[in-house]
Protein backbone atom coordinates (compact mmCIF):
# COMPACT_ATOMS: atom_id res chain seq x y z
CA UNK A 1 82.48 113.54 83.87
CA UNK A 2 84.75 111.00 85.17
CA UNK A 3 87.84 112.04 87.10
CA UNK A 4 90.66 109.32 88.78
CA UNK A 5 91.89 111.24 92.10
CA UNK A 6 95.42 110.22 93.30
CA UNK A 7 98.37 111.96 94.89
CA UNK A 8 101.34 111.63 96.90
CA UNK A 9 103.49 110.02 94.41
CA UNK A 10 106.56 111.09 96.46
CA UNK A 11 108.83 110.03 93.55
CA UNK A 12 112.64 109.59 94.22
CA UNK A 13 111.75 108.17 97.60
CA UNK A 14 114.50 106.49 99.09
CA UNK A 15 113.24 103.64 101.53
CA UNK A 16 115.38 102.86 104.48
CA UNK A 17 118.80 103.68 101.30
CA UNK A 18 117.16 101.65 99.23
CA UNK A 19 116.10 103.05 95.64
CA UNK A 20 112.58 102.95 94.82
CA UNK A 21 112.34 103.79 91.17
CA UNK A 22 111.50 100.13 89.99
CA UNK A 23 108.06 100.68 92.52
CA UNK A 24 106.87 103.76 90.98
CA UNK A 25 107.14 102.65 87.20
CA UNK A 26 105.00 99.83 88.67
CA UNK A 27 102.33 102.46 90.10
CA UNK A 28 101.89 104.73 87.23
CA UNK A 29 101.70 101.62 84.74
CA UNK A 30 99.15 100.93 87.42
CA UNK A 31 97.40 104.24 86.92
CA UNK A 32 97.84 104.22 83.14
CA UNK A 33 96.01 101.08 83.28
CA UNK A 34 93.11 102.28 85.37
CA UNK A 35 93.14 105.65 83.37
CA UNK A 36 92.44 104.18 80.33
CA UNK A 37 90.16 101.19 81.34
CA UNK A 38 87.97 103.75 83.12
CA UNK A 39 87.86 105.95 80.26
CA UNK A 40 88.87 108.79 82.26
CA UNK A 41 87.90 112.30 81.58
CA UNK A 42 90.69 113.81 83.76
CA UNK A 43 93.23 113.31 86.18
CA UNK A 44 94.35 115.21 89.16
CA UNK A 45 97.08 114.84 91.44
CA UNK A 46 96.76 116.37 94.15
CA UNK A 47 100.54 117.42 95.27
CA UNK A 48 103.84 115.52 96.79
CA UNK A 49 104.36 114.44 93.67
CA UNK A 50 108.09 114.58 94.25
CA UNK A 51 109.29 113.30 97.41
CA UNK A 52 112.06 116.36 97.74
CA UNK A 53 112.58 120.14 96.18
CA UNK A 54 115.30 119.17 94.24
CA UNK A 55 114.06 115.42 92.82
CA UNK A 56 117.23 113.79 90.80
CA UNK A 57 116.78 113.56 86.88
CA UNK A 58 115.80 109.79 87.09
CA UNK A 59 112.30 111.16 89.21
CA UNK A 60 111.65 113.65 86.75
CA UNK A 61 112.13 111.52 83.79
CA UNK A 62 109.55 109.15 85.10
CA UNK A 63 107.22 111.73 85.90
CA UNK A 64 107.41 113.76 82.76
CA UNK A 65 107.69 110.12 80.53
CA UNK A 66 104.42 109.24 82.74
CA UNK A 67 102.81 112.57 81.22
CA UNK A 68 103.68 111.96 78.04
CA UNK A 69 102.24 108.63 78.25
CA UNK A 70 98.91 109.41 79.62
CA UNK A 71 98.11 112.18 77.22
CA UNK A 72 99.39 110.12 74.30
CA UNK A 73 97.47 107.11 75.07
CA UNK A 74 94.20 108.67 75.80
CA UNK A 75 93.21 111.68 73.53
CA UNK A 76 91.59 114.23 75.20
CA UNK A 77 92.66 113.18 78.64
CA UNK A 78 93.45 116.72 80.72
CA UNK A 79 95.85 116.40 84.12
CA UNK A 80 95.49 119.12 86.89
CA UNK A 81 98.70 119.12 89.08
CA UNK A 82 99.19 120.52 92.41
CA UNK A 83 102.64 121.26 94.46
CA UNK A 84 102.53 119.48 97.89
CA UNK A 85 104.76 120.27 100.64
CA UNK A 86 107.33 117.95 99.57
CA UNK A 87 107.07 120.01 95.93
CA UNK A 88 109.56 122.85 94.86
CA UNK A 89 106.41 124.87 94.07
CA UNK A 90 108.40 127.08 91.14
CA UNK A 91 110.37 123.89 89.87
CA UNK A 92 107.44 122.10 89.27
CA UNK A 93 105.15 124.66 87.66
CA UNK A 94 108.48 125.88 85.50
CA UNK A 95 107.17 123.45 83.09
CA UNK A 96 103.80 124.60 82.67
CA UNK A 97 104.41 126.86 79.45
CA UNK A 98 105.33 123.42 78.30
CA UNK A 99 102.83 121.21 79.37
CA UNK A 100 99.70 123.46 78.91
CA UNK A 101 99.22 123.28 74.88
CA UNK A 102 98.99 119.30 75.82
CA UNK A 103 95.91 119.50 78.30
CA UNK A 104 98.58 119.32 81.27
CA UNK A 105 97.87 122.08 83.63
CA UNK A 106 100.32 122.21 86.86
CA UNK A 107 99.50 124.62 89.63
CA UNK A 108 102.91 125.28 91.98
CA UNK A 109 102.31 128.67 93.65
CA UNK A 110 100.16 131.61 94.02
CA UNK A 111 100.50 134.49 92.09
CA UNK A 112 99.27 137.75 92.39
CA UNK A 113 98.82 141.06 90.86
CA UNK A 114 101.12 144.40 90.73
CA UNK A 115 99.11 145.15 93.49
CA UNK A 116 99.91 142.27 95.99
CA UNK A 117 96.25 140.79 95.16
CA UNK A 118 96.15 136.97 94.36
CA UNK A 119 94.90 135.78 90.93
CA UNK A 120 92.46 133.27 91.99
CA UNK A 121 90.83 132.72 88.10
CA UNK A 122 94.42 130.86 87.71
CA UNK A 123 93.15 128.51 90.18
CA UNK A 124 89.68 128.17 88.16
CA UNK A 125 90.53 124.81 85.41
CA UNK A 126 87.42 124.12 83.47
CA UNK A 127 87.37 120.25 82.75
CA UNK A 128 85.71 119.07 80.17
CA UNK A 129 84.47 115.54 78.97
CA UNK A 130 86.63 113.77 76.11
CA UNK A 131 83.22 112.54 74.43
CA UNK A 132 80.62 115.45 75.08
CA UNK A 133 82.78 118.69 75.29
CA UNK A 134 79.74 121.08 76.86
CA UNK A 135 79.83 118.34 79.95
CA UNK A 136 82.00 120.35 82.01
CA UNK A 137 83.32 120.93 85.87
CA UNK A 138 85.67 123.66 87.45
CA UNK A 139 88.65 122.50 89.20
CA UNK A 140 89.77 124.94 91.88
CA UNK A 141 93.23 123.53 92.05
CA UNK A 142 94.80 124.76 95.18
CA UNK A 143 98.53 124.00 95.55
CA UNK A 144 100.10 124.10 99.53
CA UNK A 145 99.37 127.22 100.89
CA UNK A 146 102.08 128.86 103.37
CA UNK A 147 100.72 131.20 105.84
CA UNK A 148 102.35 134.36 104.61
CA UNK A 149 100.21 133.63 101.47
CA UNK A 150 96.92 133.76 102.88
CA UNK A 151 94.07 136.21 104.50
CA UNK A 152 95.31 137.48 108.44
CA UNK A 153 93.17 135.85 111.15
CA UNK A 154 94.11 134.49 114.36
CA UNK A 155 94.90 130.90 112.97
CA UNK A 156 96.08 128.94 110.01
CA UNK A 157 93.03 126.99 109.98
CA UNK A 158 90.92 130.21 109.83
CA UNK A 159 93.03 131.95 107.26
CA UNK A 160 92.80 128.82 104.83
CA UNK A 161 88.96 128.89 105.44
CA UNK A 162 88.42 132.50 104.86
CA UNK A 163 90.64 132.07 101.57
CA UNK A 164 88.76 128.89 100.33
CA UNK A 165 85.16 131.16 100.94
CA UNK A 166 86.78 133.64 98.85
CA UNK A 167 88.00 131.41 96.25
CA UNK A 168 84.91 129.34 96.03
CA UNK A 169 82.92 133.07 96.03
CA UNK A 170 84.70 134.01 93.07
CA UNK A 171 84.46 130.91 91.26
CA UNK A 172 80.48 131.35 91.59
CA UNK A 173 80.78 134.61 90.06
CA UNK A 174 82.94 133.67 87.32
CA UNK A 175 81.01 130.50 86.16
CA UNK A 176 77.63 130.68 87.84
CA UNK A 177 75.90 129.08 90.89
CA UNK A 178 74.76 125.87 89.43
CA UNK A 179 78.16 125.35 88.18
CA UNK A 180 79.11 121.76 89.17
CA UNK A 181 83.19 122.38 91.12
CA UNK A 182 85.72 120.35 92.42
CA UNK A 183 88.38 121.45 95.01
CA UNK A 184 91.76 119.79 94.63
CA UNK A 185 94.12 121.04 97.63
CA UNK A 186 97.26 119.68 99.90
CA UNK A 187 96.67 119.94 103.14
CA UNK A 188 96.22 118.41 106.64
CA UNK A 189 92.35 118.38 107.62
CA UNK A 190 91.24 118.63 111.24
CA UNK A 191 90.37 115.18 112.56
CA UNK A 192 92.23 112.88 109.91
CA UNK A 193 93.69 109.68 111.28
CA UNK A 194 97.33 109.41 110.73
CA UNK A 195 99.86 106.20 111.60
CA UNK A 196 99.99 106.41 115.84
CA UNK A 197 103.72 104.89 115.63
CA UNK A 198 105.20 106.90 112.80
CA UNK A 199 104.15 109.17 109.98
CA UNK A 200 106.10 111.00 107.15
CA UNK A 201 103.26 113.37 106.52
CA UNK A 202 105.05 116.07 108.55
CA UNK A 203 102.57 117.08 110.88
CA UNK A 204 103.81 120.20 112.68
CA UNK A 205 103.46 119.45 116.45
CA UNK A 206 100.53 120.47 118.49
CA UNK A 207 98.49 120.44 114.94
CA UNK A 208 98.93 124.20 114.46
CA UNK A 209 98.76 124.12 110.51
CA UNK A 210 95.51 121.94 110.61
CA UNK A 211 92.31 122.93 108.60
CA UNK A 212 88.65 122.23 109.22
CA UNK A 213 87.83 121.41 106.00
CA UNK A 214 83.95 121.44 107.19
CA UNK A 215 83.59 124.65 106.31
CA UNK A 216 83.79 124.49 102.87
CA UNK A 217 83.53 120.83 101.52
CA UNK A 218 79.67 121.27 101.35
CA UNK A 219 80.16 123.54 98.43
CA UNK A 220 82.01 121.24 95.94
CA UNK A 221 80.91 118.30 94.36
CA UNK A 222 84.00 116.34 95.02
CA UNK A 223 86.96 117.49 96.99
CA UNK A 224 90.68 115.36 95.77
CA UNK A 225 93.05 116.06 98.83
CA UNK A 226 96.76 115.04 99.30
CA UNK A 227 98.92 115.43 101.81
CA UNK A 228 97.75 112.04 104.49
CA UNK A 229 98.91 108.96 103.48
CA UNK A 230 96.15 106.99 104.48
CA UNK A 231 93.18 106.72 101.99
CA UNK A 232 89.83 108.41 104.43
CA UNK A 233 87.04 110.44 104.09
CA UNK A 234 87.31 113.66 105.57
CA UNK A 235 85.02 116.11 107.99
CA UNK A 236 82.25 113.28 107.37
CA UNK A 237 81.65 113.92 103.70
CA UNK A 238 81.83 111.27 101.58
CA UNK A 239 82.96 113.20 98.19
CA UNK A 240 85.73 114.78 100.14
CA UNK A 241 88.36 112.14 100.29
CA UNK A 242 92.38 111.66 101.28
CA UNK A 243 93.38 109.21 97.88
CA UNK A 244 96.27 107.88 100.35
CA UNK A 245 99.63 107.99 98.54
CA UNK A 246 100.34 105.95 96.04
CA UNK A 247 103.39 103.77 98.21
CA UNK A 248 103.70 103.11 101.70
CA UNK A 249 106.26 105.39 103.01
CA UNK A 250 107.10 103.75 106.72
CA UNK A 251 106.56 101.01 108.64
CA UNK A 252 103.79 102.78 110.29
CA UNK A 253 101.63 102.55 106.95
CA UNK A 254 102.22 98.61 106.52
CA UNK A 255 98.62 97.82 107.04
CA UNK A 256 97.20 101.23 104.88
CA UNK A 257 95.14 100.47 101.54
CA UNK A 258 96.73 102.08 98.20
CA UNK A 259 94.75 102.69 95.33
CA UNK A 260 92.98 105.87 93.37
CA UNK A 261 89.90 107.35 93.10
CA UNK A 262 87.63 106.97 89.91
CA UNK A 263 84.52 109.76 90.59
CA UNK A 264 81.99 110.02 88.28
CA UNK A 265 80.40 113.90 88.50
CA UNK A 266 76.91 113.33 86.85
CA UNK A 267 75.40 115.91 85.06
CA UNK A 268 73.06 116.68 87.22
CA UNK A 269 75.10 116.97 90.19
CA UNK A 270 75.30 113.39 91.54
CA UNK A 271 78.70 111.52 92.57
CA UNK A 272 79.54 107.95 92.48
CA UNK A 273 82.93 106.95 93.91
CA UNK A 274 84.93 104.27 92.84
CA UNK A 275 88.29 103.38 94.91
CA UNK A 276 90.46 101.39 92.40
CA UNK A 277 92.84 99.11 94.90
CA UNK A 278 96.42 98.95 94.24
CA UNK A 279 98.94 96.14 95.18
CA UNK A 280 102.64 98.01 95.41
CA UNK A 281 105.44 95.87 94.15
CA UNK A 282 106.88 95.59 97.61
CA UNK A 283 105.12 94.88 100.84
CA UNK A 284 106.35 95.55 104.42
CA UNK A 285 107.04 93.11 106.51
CA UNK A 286 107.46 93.37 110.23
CA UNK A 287 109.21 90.79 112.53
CA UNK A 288 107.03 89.48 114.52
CA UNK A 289 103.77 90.69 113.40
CA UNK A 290 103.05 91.58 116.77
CA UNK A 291 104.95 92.93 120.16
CA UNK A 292 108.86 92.56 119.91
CA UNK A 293 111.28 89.08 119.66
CA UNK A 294 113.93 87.89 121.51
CA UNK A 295 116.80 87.86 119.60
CA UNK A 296 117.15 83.89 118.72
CA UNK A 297 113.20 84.19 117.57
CA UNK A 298 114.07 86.70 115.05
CA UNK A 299 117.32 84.83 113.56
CA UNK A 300 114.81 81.99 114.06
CA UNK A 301 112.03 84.04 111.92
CA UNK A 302 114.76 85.27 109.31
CA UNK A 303 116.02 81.60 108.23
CA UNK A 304 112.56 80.60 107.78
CA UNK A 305 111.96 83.28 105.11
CA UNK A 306 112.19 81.93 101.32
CA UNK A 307 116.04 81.96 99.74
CA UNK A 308 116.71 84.25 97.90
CA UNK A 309 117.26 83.28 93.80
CA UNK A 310 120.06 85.39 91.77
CA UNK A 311 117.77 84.94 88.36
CA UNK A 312 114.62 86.10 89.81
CA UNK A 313 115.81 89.18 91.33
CA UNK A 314 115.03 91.42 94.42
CA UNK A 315 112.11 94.03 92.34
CA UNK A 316 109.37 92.19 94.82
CA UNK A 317 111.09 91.53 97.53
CA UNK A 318 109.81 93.04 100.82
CA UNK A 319 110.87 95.33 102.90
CA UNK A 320 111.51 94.04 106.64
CA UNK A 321 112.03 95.73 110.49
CA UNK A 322 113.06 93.33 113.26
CA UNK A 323 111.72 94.73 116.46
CA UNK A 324 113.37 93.38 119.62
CA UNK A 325 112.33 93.46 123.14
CA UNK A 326 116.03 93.95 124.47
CA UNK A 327 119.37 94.42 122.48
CA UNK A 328 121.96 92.98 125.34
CA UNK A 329 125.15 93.62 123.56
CA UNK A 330 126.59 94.56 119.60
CA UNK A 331 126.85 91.26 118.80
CA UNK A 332 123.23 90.98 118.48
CA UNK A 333 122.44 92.92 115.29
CA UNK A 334 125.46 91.65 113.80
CA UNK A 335 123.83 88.18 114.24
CA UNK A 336 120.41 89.47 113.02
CA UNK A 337 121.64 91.03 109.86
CA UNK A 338 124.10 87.60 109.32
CA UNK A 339 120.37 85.49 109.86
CA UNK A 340 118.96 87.30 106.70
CA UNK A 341 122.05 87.31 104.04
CA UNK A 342 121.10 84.62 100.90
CA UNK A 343 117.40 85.65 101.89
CA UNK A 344 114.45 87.16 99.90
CA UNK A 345 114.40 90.06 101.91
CA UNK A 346 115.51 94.05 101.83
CA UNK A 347 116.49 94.31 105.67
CA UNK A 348 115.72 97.85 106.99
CA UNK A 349 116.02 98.30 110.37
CA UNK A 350 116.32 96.39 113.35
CA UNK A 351 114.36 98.32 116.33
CA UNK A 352 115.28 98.32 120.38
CA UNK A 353 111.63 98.89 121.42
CA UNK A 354 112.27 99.23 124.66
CA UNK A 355 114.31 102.62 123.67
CA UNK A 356 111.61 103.78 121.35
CA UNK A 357 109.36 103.44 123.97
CA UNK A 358 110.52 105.34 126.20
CA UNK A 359 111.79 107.81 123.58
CA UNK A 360 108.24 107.83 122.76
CA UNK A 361 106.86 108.10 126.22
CA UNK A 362 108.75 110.99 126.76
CA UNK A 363 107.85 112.75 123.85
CA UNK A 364 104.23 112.24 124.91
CA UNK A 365 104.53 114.15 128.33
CA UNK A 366 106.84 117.01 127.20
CA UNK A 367 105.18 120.14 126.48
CA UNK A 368 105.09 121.99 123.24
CA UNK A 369 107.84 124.77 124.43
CA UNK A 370 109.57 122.01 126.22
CA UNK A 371 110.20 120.18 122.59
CA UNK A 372 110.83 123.54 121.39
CA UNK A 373 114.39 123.87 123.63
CA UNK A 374 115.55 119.93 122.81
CA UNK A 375 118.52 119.71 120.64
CA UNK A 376 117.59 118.87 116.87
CA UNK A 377 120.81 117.03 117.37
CA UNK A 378 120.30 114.86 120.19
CA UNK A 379 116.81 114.07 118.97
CA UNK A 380 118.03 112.73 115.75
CA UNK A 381 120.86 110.68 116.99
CA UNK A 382 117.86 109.20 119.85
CA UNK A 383 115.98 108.40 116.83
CA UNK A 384 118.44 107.11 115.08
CA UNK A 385 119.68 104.89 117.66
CA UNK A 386 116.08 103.56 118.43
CA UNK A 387 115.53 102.52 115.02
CA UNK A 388 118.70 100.73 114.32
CA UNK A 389 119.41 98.84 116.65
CA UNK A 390 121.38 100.87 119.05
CA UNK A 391 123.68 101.59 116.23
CA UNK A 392 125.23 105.29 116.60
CA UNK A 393 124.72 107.84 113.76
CA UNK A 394 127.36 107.75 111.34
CA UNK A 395 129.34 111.16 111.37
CA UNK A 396 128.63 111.75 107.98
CA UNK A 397 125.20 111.72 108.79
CA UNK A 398 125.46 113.97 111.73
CA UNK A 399 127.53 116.71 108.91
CA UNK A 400 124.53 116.69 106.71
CA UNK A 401 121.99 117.13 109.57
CA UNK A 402 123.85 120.06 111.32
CA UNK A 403 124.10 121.38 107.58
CA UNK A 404 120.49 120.88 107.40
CA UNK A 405 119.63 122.86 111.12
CA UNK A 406 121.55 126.01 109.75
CA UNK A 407 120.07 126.45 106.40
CA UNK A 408 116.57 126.14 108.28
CA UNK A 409 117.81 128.36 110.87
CA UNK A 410 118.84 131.07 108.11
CA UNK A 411 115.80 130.71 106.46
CA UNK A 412 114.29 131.36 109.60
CA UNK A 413 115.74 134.45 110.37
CA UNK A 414 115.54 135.63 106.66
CA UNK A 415 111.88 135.49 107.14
């Protein structure tokens, strides 16, 4: 049974404004490629595939034309889809009525019975082989679990344990002990490395929604994760793997590998792992490579980058940050920005590090109830500031984030 592993698609990503629609056509034709030069028994994406709740119609018309692809193209091909935290979990399994009669199974929530019991055998997806049909393996497809959803214990990490045991328990019940499994899940396992400048993985602070995945990936011939963007192994199992996502989503992943899994589940229980690199159509780019510039070596750096040529177009240009060691007055990133006009390059941001850094430094030494009582506000407009060049936050920024704080604080008191 051979199975390509991906996830964190985060389609209708905006990078830095900038629309990146153009770079996920180019992925999936990368993964339609891959899908049917491996000869690929199944695919399973394992959550984010959106990169908001509400994704605009262009992001759902290249996922769903993507679907329609893949199944079209390879007969017999079956997709498992799971909701990530990015996901609307009911949006994206609305579909499934539709999708299921075409071997398209999508997993968004958790149901359960009149009784408040979940139905777990809705997590259970038999896969089977395009070429021998009795070659088979059960995906537990697990979409992101909240912690109202699961089993009561004293953590989150314990309650998603004690549900996978039960899960997994059930499974062996339902389809025997020798019954070769797969667990696809989102979620963020104890240990894994994530970027040390900045991450979009929303990792709630202090770690509290963690998981120690050892627990349970000893049970399952391959576990397909989501949810950390950098492609990794995780609790020290090889067949229990972080795919990475499928685009680099901030400076902070520049130097991550992108790429899918092929895994081959033998019948007889043995994995082989293939990780199928991927070259996005865009690279990041950060000026200089190392430590920050004065500004004259950046303009300096920014005319010496290739001009740019109306007929070829900007589809592969690269994203760039300018990171400065001082900004002395406003005139500076007005200079910066004027360096890199009539040049092959999407200009992002251009960073005061000495302002992240000690934005950063104090971040490190405050407390977890001492970040609790900062202003959301006054946070945002720091990080703002930091990571464009001492530029204030637009006011029409500042509406939508104070629009922002009180539907999370309603929601918060709903619950």
């Amino acid at each position: 049974m051979k199975i390509i592993h991906t996830a964190d698609w985060h389609i209708g990503n905006t990078f830095y404004g900038y629309d990146r629609s153009d770079e996920h056509r180019h992925f999936l034709n990368f993964l339609l490629q891959t899908i049917r030069e491996h000869e690929a028994d199944a695919l399973v994406v394992a959550g984010d595939v959106f990169d908001n709740p509400n994704p605009s119609a262009e992001a759902q018309r290249i996922y769903y034309g993507f679907l329609s692809r893949a199944v079209v193209e390879n007969p017999g091909l079956q997709i498992v889809v799971i909701a990530g935290n990015h996901d609307s979990a009911a949006r994206l399994e609305a579909s499934a009525p539709i999708l299921a009669p075409q071997g398209i199974q999508v997993r968004g929530c958790l149901h359960t019975d009149d009784k408040g019991n979940p139905k777990l055998g809705e997590l259970m997806i038999p896969l089977h082989s395009r070429r021998d049909a009795g070659d088979e393996v059960v995906c537990l497809a697990v979409p992101f679990m909240r912690q109202h959803e699961l089993p009561r214990e004293d953590s989150f990490s314990k309650s998603m344990g004690k549900f996978f045991q039960t899960l997994i328990s059930d499974a062996r019940r339902s389809y025997g002990k020798k019954q070769r499994m797969m667990l696809a899940a989102h979620f963020y396992a104890t240990g894994s490395e994530i970027s040390g400048e900045e991450h979009s993985e929303r990792i709630i602070i202090g770690g509290e929604e963690n998981v120690d995945a050892s627990k349970f990936c000893g049970d399952m011939s391959y576990v397909a994760l989501g949810h950390i963007h950098k492609a990794q192994c995780v609790a020290g199992f090889d067949h229990a793997r972080y795919s990475g996502s499928a685009l680099p989503m901030s400076f902070g992943e520049r130097g991550y590998r992108h790429g899918v899994n092929v895994v081959n589940i033998g019948t007889d229980g043995t994995v082989t792992l293939n990780q199928v690199e991927y070259t996005p159509l865009r690279t990041l780019v950060t000026i200089p490579q190392k430590g920050a510039a004065t500004p004259d070596e950046a303009i300096e750096m920014a005319k010496s980058l290739p001009k740019a040529v109306k007929k070829d177009g900007n589809s592969s240009w690269p994203y760039v940050e300018v990171r400065l060691g001082e900004i002395p007055d406003p005139t500076t990133v007005h200079s910066v920005k004027e360096a890199f006009e009539g040049r092959a390059a999407m200009l992002c941001a251009i960073r005061d590090m000495n302002i992240a850094a000690t934005d950063r430094e104090r971040l490190e030494t405050e407390t977890e109830e001492q970040l609790r009582q900062l202003d959301p506000l006054l946070m945002a407009k720091a990080i703002y500031k930091s990571r464009c060049g001492g530029e204030e936050m637009p006011q029409a920024l500042v509406d939508k984030f104070n629009a922002a704080v009180k539907i999370a604080k309603e929601n918060e008191e709903d619950e």
